[in-house]
PDB file of N, CA and C in Angstrom:
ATOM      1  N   UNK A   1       0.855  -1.208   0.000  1.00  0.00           N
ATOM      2  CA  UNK A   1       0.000   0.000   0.000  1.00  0.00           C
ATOM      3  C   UNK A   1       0.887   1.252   0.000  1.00  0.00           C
ATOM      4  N   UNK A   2       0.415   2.141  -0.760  1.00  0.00           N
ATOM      5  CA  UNK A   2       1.523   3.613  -0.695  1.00  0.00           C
ATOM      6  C   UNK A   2       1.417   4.386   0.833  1.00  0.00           C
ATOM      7  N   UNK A   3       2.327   4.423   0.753  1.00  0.00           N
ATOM      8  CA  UNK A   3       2.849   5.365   2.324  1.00  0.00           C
ATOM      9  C   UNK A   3       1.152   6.822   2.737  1.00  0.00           C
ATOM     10  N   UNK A   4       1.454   7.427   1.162  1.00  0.00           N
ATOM     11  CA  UNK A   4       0.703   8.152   1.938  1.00  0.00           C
ATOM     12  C   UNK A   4      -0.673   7.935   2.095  1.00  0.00           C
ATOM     13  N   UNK A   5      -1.189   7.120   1.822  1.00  0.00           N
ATOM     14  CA  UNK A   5      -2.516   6.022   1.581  1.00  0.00           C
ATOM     15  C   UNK A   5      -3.065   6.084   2.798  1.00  0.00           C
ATOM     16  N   UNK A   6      -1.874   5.418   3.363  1.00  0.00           N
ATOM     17  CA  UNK A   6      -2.073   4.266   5.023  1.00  0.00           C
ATOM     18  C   UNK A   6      -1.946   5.499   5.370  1.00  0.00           C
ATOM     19  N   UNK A   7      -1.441   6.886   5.376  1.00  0.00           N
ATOM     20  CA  UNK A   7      -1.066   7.856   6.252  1.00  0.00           C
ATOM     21  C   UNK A   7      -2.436   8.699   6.600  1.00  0.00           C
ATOM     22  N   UNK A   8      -3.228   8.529   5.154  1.00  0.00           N
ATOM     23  CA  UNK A   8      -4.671   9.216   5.535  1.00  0.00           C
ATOM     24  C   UNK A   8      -5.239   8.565   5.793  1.00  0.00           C
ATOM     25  N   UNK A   9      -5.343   7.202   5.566  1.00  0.00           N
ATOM     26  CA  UNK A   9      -5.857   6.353   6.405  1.00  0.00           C
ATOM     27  C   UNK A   9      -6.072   6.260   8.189  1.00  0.00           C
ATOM     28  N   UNK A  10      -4.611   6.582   8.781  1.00  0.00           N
ATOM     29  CA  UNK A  10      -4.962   6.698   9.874  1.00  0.00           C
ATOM     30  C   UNK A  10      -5.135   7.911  10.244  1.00  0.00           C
ATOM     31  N   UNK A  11      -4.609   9.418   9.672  1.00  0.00           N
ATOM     32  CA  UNK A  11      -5.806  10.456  10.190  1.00  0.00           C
ATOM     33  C   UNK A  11      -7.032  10.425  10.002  1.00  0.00           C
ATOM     34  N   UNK A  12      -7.314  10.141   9.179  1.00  0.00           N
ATOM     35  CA  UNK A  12      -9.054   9.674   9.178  1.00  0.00           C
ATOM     36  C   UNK A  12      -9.747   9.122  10.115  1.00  0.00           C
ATOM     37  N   UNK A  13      -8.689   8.194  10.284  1.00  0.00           N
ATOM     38  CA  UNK A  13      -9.825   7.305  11.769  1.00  0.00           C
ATOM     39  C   UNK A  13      -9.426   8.109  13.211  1.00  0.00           C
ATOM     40  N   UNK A  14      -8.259   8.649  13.238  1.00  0.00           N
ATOM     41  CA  UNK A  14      -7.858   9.335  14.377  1.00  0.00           C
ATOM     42  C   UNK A  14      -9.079  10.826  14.607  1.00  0.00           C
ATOM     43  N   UNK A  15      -9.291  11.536  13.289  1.00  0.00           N
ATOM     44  CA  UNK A  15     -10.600  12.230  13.369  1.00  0.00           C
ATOM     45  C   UNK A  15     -11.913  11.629  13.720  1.00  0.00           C
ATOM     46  N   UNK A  16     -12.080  10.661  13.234  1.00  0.00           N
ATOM     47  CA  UNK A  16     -13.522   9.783  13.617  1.00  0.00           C
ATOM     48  C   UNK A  16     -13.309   9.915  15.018  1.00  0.00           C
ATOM     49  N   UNK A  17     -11.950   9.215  15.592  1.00  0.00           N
ATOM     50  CA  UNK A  17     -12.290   8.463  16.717  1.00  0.00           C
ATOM     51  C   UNK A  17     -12.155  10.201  17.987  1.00  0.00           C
ATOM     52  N   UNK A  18     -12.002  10.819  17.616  1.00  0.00           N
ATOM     53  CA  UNK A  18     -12.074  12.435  17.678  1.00  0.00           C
ATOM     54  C   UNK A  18     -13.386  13.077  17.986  1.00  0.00           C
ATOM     55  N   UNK A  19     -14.305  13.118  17.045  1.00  0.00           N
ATOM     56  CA  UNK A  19     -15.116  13.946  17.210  1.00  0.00           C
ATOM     57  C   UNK A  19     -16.117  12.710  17.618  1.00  0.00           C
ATOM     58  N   UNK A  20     -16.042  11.081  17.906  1.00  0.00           N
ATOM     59  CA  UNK A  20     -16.870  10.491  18.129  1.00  0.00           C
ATOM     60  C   UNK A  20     -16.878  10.502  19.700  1.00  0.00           C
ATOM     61  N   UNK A  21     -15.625  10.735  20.142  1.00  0.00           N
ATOM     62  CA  UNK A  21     -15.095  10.748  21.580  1.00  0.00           C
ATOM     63  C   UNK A  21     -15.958  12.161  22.180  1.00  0.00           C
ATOM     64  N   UNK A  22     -15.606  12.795  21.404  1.00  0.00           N
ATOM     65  CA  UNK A  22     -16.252  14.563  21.939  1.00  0.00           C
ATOM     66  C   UNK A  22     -17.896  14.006  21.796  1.00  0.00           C
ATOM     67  N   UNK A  23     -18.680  13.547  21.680  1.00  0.00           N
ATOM     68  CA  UNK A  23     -19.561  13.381  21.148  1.00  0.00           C
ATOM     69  C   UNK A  23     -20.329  12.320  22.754  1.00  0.00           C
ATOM     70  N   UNK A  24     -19.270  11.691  23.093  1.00  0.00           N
ATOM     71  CA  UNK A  24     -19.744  11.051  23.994  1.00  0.00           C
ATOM     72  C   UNK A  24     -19.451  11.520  25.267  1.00  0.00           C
ATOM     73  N   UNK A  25     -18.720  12.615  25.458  1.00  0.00           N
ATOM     74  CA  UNK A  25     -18.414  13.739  26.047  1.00  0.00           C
ATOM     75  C   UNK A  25     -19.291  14.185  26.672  1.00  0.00           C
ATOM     76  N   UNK A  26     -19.897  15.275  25.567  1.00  0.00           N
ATOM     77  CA  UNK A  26     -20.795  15.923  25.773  1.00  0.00           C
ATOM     78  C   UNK A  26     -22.329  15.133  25.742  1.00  0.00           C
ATOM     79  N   UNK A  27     -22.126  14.105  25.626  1.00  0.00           N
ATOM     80  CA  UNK A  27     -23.996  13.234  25.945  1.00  0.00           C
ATOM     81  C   UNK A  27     -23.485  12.569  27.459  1.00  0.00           C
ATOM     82  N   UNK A  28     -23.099  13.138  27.987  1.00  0.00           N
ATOM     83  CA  UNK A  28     -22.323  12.303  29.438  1.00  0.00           C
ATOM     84  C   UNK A  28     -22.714  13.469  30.554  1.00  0.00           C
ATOM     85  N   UNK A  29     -22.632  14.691  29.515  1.00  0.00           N
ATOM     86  CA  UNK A  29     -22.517  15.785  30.378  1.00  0.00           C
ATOM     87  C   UNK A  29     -22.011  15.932  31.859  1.00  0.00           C
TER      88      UNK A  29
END
């Protein structure tokens, strides 16, 4: 797989796992 492939690959999920985290955050209040 090309380097920078896998590289957006894992910012991508590092954003998911980001705003999914904030998300459970704030429903926790």
């Amino acid at each position: 797989m090309n380097k920078f492939v896998s590289l957006a690959i894992l910012v991508a999920g590092l954003i998911i796992l980001y705003f999914g985290w904030q998300e459970r955050e704030s429903a926790a209040g």
